[in-house]
C-alpha atoms as a PDB file:
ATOM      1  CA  UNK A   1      91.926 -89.760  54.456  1.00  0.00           C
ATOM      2  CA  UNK A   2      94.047 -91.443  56.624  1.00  0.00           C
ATOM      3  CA  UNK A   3      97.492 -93.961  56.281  1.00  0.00           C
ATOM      4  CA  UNK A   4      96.609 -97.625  55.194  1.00  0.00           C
ATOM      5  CA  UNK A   5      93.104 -97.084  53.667  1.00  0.00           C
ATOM      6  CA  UNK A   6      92.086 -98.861  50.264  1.00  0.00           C
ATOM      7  CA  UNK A   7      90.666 -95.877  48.071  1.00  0.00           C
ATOM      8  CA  UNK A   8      90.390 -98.247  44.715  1.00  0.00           C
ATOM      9  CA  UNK A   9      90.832-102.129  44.481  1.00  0.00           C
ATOM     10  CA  UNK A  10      91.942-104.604  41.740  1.00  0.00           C
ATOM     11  CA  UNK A  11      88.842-105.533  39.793  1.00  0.00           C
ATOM     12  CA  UNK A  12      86.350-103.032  41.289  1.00  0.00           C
ATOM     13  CA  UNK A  13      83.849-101.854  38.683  1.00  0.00           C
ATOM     14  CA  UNK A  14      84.042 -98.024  40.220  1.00  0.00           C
ATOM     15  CA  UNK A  15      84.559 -95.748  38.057  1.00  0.00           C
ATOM     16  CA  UNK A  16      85.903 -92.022  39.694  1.00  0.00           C
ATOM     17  CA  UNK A  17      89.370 -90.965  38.581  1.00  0.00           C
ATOM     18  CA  UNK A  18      91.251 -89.298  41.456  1.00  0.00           C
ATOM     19  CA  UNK A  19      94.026 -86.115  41.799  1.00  0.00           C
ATOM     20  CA  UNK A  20      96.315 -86.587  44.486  1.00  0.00           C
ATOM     21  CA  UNK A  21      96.296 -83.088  46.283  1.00  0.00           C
ATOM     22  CA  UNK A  22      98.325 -84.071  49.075  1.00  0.00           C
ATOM     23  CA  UNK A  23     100.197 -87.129  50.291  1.00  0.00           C
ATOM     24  CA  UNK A  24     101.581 -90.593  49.186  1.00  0.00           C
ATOM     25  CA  UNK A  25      99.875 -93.672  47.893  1.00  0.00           C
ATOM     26  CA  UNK A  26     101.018 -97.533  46.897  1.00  0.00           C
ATOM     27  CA  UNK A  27      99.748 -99.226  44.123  1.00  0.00           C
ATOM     28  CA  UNK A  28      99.873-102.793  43.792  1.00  0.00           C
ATOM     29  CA  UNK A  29      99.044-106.019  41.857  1.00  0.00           C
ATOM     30  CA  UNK A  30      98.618-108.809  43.654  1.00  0.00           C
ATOM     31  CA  UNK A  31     100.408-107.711  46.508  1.00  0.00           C
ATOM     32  CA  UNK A  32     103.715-106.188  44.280  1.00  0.00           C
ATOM     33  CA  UNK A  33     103.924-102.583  44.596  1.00  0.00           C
ATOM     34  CA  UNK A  34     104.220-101.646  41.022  1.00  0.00           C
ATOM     35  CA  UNK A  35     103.888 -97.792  41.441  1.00  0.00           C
ATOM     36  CA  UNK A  36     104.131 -94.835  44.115  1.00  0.00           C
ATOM     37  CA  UNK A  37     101.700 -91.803  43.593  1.00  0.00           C
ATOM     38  CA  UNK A  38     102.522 -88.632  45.521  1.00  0.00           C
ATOM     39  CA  UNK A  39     101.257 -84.782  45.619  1.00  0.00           C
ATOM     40  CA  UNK A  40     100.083 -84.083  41.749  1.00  0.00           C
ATOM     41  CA  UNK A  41      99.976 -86.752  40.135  1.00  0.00           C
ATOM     42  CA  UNK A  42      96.369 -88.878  39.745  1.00  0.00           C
ATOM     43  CA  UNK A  43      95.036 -92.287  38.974  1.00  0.00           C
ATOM     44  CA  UNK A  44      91.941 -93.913  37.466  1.00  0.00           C
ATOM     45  CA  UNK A  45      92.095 -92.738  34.077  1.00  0.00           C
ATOM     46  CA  UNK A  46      91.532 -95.842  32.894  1.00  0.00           C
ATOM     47  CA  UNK A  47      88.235 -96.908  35.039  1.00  0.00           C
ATOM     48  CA  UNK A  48      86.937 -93.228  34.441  1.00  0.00           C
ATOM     49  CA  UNK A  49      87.119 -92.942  30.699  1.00  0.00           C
ATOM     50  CA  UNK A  50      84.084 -94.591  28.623  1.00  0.00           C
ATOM     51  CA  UNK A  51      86.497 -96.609  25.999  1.00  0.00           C
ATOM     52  CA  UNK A  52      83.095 -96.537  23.641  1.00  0.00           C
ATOM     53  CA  UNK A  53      79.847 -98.554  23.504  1.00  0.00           C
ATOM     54  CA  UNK A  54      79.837 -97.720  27.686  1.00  0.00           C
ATOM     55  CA  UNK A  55      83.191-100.096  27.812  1.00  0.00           C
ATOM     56  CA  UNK A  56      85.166 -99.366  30.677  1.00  0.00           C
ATOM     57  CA  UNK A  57      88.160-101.022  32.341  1.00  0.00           C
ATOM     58  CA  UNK A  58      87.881-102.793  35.871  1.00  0.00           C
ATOM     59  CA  UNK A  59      90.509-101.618  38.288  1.00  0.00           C
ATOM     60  CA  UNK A  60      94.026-102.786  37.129  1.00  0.00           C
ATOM     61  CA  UNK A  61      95.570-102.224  40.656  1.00  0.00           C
ATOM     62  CA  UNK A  62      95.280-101.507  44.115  1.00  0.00           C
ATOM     63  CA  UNK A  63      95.843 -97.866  45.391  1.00  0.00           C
ATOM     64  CA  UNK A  64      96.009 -98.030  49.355  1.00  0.00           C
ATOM     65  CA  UNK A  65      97.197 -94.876  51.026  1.00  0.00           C
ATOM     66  CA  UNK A  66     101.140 -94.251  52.435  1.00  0.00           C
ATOM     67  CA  UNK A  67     100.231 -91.595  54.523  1.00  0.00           C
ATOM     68  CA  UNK A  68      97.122 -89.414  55.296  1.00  0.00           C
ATOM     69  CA  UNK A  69      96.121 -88.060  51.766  1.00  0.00           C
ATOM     70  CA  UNK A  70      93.900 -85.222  50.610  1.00  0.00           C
ATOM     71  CA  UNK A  71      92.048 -86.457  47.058  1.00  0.00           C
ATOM     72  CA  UNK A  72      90.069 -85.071  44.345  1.00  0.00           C
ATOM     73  CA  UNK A  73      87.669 -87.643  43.487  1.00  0.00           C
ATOM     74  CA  UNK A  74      85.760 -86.943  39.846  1.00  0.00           C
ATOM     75  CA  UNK A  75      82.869 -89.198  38.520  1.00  0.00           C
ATOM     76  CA  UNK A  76      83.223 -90.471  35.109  1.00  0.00           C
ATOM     77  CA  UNK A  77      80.307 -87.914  34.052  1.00  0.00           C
ATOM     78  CA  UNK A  78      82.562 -85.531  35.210  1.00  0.00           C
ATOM     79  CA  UNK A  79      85.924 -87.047  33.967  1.00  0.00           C
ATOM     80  CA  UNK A  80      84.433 -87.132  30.484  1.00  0.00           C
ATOM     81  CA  UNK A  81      83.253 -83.399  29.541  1.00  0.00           C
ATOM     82  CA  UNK A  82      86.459 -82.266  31.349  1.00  0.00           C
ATOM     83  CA  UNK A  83      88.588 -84.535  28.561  1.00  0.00           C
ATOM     84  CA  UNK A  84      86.339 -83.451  25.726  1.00  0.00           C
ATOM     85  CA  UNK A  85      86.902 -79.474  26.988  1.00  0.00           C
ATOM     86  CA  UNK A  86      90.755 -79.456  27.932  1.00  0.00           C
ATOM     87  CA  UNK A  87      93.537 -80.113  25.385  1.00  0.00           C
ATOM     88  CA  UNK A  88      96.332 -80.453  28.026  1.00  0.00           C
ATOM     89  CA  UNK A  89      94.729 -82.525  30.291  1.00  0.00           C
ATOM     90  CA  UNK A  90      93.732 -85.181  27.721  1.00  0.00           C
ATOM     91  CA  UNK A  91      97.274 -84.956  26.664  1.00  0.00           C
ATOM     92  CA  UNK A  92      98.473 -85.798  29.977  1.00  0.00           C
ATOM     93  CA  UNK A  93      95.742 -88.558  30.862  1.00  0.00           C
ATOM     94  CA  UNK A  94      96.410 -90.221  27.620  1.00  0.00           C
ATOM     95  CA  UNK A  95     100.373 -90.466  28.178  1.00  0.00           C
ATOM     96  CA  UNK A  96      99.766 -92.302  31.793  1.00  0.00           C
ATOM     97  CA  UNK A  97      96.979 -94.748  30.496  1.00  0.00           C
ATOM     98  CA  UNK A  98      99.821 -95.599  27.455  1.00  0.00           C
ATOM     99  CA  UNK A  99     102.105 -95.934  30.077  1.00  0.00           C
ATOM    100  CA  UNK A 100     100.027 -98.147  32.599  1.00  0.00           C
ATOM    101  CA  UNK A 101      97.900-100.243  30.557  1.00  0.00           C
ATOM    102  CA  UNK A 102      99.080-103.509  30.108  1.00  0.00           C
ATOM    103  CA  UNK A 103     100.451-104.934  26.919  1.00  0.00           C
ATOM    104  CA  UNK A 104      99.288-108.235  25.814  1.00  0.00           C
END
């Protein structure tokens, strides 16, 4: 994917969490960039996961990308049986959507 391309947007109703396999993104609310994703980290976690009774979040931010990027892009019926089977991951998508939902 190339520089300065729009892979999620605030309020979208998509759902696919992402891995970032190579490569540098900006995310941004309302124009602030509130967060800088590079090589391993991901994003999404909130859209992707099914907060019960098919609740899910809307896009929080924007994540347009820095430079050309390589992405692994998982549906939510794949985001949710890979959760449910591995321990560690769950760990680690839990921590970031602590981290990045927003308080009230």
């Amino acid at each position: 994917m190339p520089a300065n391309v729009a892979i999620v947007r605030r309020w979208g109703a998509d759902r696919d969490f992402y891995f970032v396999l190579e490569g540098d993104l900006d995310v941004d609310v309302d124009g602030s960039i509130v967060r800088r994703l590079g090589t391993g980290t991901f994003f999404g976690e909130l859209a992707a996961r099914d907060w019960g009774s098919s609740f899910g979040y809307p896009r929080l931010a924007t994540a347009t990308t820095r430079t050309p990027v390589r992405l692994w892009q998982l549906p939510p019926e794949t985001f949710g049986p890979l959760i449910a089977m591995e321990p560690t991951f769950k760990s680690a998508v839990d921590a970031e959507a602590r981290e990045r939902l927003p308080i009230s």
